[in-house]
N, C-alpha and C. Protein backbone atom coordinates (compact mmCIF):
# COMPACT_ATOMS: atom_id res chain seq x y z
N UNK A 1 26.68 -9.54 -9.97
CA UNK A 1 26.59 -8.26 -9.31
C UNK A 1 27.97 -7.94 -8.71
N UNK A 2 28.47 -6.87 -9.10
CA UNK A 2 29.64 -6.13 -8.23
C UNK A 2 29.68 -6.09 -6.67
N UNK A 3 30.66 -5.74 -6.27
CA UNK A 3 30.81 -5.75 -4.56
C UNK A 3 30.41 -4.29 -4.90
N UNK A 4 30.36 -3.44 -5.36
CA UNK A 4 30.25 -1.95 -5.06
C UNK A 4 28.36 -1.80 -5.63
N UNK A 5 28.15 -2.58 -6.64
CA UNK A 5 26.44 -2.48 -6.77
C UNK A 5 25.81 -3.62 -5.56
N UNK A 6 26.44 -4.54 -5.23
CA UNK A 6 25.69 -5.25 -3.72
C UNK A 6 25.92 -4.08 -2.81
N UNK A 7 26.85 -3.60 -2.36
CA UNK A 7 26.62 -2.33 -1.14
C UNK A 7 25.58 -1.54 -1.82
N UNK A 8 25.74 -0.72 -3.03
CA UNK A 8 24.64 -0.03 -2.87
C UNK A 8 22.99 -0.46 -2.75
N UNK A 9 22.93 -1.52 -3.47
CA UNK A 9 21.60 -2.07 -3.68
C UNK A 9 21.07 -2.29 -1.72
N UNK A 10 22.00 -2.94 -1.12
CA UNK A 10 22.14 -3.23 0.50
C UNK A 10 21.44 -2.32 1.26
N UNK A 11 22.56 -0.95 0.92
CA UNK A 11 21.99 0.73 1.36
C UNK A 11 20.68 0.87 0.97
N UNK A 12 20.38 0.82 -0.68
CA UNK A 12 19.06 1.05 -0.64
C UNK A 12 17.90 0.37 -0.10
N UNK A 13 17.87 -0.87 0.38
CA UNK A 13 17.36 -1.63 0.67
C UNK A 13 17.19 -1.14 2.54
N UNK A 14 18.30 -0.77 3.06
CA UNK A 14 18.23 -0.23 4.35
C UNK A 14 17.05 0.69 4.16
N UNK A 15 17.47 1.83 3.07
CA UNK A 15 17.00 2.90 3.42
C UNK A 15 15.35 3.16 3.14
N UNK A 16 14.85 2.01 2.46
CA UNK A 16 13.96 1.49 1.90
C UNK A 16 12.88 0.70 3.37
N UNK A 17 13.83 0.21 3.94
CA UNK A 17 13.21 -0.13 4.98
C UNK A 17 12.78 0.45 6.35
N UNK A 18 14.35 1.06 6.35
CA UNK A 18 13.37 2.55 7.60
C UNK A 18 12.35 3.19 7.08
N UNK A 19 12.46 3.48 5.76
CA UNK A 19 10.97 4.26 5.55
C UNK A 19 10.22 3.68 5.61
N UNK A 20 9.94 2.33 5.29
CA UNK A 20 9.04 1.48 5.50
C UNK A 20 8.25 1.10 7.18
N UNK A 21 9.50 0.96 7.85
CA UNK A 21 8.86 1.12 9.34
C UNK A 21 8.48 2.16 10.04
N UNK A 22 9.02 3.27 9.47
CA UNK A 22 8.87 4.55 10.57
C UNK A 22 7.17 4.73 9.73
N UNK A 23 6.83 4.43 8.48
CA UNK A 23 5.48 4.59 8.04
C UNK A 23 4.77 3.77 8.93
N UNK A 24 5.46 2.39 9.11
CA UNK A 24 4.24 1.81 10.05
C UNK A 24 4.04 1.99 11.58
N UNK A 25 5.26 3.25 12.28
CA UNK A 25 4.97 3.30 13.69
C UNK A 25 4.03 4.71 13.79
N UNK A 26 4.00 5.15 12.48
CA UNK A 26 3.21 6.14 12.16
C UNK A 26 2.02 5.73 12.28
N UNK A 27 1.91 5.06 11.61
CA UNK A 27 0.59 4.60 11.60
C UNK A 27 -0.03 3.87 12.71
N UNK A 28 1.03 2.76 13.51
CA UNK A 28 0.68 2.61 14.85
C UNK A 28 0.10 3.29 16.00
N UNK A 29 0.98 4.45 15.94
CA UNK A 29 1.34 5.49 16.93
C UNK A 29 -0.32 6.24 17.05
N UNK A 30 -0.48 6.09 15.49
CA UNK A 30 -2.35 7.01 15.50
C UNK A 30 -3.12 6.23 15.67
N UNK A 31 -2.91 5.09 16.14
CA UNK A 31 -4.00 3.69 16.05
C UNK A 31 -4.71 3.22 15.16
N UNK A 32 -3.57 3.02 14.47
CA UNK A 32 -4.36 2.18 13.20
C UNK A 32 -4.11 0.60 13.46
N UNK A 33 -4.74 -0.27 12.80
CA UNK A 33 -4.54 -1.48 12.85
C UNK A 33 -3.00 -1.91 11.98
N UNK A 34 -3.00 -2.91 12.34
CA UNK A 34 -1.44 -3.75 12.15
C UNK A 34 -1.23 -4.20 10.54
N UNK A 35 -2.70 -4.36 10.19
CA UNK A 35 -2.98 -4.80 8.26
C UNK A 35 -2.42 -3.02 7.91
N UNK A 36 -3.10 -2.29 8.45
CA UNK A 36 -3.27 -0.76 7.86
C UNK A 36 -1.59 -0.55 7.67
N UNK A 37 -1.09 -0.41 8.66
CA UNK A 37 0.42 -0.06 8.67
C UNK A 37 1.15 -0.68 8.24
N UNK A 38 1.20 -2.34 8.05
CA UNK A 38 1.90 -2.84 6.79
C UNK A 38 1.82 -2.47 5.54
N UNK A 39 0.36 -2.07 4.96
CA UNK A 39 -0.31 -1.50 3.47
C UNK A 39 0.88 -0.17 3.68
N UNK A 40 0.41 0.58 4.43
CA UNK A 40 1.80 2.32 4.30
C UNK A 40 2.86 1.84 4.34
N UNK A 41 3.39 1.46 5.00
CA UNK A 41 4.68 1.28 4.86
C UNK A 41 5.50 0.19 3.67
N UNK A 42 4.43 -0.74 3.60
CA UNK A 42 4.84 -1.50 1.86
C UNK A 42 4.81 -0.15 1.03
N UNK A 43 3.87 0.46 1.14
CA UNK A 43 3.67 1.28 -0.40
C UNK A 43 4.83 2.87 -0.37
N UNK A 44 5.44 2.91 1.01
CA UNK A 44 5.97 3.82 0.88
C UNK A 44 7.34 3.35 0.45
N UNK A 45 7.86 1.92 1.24
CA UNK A 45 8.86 1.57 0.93
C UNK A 45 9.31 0.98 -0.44
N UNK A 46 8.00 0.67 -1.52
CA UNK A 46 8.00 0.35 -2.72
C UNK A 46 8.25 1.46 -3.26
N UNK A 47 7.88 2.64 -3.17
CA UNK A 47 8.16 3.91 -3.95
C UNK A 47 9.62 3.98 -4.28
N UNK A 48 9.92 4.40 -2.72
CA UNK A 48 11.78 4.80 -2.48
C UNK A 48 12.63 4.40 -3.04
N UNK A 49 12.17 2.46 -2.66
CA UNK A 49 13.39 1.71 -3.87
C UNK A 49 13.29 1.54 -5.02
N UNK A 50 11.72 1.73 -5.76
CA UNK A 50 11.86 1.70 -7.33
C UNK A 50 12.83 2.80 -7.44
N UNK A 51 12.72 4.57 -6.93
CA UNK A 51 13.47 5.53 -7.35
C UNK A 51 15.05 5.16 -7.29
N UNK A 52 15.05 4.53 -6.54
CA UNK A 52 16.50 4.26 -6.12
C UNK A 52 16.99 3.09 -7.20
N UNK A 53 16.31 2.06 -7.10
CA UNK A 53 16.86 0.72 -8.32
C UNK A 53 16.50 1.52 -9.66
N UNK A 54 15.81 2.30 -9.90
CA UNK A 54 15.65 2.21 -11.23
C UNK A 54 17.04 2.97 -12.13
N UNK A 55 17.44 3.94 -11.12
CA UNK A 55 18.60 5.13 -11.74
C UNK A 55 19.86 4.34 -11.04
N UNK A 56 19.75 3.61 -10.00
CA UNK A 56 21.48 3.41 -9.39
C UNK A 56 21.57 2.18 -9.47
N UNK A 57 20.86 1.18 -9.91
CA UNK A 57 20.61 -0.14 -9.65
C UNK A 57 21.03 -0.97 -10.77
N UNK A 58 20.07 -0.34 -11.48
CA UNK A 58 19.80 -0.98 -12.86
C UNK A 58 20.40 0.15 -14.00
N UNK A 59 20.51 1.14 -13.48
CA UNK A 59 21.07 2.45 -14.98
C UNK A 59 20.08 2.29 -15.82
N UNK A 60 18.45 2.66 -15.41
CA UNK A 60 17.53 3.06 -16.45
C UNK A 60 16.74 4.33 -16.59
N UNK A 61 17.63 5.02 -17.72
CA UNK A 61 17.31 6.19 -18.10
C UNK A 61 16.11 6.45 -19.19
N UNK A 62 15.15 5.24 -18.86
CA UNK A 62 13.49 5.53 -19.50
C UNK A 62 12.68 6.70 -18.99
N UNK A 63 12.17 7.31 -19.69
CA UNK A 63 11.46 8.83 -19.23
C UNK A 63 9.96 8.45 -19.64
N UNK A 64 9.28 9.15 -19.61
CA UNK A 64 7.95 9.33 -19.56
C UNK A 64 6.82 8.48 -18.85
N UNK A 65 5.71 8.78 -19.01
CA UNK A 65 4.88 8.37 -18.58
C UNK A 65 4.36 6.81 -18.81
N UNK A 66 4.75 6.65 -19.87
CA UNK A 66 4.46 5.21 -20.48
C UNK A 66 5.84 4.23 -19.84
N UNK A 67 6.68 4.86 -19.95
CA UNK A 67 7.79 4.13 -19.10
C UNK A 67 7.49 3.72 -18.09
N UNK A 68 7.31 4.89 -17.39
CA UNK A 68 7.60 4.54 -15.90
C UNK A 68 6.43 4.10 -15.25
N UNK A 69 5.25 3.93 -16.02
CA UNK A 69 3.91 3.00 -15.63
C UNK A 69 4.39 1.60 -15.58
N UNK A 70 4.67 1.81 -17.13
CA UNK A 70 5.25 -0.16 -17.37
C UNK A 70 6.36 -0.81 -16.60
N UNK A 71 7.27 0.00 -16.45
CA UNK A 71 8.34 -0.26 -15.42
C UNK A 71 7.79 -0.44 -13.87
N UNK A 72 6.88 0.46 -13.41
CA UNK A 72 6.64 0.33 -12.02
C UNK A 72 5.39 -0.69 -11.75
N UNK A 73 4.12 -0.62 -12.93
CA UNK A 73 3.84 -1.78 -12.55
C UNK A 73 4.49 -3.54 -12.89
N UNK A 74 5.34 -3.20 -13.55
CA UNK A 74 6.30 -4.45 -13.54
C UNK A 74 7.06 -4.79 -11.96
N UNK A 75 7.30 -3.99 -11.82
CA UNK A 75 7.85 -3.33 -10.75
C UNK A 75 6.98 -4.35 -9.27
N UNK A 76 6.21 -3.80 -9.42
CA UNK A 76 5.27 -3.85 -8.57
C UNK A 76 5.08 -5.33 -8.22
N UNK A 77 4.53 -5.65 -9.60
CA UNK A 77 4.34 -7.10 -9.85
C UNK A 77 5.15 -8.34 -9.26
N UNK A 78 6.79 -8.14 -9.37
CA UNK A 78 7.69 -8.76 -8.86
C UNK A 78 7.67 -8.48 -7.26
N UNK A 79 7.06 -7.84 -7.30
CA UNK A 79 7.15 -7.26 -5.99
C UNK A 79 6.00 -8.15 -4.52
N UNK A 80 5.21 -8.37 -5.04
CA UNK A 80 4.13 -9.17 -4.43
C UNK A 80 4.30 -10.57 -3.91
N UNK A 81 5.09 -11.38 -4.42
CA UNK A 81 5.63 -12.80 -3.93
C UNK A 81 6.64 -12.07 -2.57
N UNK A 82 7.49 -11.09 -2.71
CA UNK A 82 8.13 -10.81 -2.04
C UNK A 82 7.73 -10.52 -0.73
N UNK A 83 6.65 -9.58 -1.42
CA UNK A 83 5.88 -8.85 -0.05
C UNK A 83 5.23 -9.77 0.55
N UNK A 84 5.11 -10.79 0.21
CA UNK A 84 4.29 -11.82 1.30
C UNK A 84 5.01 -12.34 1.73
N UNK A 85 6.55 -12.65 1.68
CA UNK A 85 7.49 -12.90 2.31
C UNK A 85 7.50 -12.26 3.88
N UNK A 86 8.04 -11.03 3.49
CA UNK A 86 8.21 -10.22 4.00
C UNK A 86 6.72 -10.01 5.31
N UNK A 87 5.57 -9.79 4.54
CA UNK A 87 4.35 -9.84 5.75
C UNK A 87 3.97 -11.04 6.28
N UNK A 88 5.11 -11.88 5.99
CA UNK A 88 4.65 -13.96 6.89
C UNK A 88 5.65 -13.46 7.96
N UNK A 89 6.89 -13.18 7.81
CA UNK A 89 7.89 -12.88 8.74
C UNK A 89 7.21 -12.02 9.69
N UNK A 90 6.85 -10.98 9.36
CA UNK A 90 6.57 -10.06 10.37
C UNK A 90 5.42 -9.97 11.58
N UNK A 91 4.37 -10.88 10.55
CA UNK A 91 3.20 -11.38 10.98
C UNK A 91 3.52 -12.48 11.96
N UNK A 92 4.48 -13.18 11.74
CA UNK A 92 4.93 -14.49 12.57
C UNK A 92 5.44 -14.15 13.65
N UNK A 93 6.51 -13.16 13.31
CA UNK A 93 7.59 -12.18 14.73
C UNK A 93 5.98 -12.03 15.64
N UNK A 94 4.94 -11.21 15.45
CA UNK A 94 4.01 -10.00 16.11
C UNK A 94 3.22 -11.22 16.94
N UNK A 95 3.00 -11.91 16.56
CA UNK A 95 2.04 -13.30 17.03
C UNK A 95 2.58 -13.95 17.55
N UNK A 96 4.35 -13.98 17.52
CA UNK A 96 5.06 -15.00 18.75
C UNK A 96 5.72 -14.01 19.20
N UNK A 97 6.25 -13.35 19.57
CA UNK A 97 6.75 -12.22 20.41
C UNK A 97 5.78 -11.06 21.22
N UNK A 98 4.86 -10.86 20.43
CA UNK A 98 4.18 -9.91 20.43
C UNK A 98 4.28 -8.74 21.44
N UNK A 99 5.22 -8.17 20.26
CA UNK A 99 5.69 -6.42 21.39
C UNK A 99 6.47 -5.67 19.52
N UNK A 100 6.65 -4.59 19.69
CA UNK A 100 7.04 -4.14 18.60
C UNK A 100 8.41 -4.51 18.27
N UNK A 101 9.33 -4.69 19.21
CA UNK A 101 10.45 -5.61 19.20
C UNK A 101 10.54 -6.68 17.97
N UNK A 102 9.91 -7.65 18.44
CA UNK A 102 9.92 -9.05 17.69
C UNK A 102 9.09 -8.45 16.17
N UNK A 103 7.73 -7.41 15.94
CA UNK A 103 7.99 -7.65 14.91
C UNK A 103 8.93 -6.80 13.74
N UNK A 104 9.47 -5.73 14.87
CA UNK A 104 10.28 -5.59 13.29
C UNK A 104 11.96 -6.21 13.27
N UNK A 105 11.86 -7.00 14.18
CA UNK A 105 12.76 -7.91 13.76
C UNK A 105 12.22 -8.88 12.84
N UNK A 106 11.15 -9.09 12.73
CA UNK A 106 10.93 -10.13 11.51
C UNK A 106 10.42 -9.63 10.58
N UNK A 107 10.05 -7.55 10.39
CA UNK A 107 9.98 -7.34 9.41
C UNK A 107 11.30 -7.06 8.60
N UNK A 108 12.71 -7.08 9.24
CA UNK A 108 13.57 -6.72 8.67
C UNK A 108 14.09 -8.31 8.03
N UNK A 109 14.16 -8.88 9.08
CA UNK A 109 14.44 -10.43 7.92
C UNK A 109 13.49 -10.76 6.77
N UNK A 110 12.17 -10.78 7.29
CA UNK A 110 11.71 -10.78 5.94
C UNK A 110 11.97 -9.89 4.61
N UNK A 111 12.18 -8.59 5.02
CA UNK A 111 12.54 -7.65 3.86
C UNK A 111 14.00 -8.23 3.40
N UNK A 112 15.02 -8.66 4.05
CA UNK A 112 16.28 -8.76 3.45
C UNK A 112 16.54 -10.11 2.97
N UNK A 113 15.05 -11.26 3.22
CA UNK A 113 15.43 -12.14 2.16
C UNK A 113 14.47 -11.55 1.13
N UNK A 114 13.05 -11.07 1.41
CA UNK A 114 12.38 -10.58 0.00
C UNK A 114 13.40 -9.47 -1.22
N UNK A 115 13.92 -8.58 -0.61
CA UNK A 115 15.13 -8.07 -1.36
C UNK A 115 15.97 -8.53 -2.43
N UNK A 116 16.83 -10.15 -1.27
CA UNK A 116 17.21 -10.57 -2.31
C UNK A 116 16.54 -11.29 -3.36
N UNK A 117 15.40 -11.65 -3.49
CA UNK A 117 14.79 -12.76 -4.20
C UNK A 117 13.91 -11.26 -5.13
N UNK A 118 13.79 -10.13 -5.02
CA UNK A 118 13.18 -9.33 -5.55
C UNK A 118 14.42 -8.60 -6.56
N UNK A 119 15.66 -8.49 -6.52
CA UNK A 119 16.55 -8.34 -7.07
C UNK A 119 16.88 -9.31 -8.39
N UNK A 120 16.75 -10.58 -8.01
CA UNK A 120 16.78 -11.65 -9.19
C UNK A 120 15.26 -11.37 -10.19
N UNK A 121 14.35 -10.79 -9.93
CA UNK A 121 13.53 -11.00 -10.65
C UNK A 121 13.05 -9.34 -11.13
N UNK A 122 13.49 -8.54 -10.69
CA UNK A 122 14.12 -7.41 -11.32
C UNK A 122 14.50 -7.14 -12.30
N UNK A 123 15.65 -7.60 -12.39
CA UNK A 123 16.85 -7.77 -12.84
C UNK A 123 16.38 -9.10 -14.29
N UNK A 124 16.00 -9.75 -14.24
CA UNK A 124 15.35 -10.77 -15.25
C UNK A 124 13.93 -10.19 -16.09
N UNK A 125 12.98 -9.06 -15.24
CA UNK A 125 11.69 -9.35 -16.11
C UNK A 125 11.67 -7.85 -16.08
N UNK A 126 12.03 -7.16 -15.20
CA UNK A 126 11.45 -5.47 -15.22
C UNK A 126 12.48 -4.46 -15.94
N UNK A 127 14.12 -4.67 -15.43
CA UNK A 127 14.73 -3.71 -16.34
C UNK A 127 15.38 -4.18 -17.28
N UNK A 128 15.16 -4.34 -18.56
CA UNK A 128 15.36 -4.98 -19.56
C UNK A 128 14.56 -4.54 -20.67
N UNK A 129 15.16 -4.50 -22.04
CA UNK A 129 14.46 -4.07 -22.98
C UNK A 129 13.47 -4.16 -23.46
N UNK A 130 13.06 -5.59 -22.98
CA UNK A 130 11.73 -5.96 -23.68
C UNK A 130 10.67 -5.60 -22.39
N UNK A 131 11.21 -5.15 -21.51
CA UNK A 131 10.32 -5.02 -21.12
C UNK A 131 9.14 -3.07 -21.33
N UNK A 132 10.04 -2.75 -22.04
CA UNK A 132 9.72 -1.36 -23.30
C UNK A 132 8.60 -1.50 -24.09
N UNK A 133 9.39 -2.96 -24.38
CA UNK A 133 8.60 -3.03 -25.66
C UNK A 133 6.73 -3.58 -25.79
């Protein structure tokens, strides 16, 4: 990976993650439970960065509907080891800190090692030709 595709991938990954939290203080804020607002904010923050990795990340100019099913639930797929990364950290921060503080400090560590470990497997099983085929 380039120093100029690690910054961007970095950025997206930021930007991936505020949306991800401001979904879950959203969801806080209306009183929802703590499972509920992890589910929004995973699924919002999964959106953002497929749009983002798929065109600036990876340079995949697959179109249609059949594409971008197979791509995103590939997508997706890699995505789930991560996300439990990511919801042990945060879950761990909320249960030993317990104030909104601590957990999105451990939802952001968890997201920025799930990131990187979601990048290697990206990058190996989802944008790639065969995975077209």
């Amino acid at each position: 990976m380039t120093a100029t595709l690690a910054l961007r991938y970095a950025a997206f990954a930021v930007l991936a993650t505020l949306a991800n939290l401001a979904a879950q203080r959203v969801v806080l804020g209306l009183g929802g439970a703590l499972l509920l607002a992890m589910v929004a904010g995973t699924g919002l923050g999964l959106v953002v960065k497929y749009a983002l990795d798929k065109r600036w990340i990876f340079d995949d100019r697959s179109s249609g509907i059949a594409a971008h099913s197979r791509r995103f639930s590939l997508y997706t797929l890699m995505g789930v080891a991560t996300t439990l990364i990511f919801w042990g950290f945060e879950a761990a921060f909320w249960h030993i800190g317990q104030s909104q503080m601590a957990r999105e400090v451990g939802a952001v560590l968890g997201l920025g090692i799930g990131y990187a470990v979601k990048y290697a497997l990206d990058r190996r099983f989802v944008f790639t030709a065969q995975a077209l085929a």
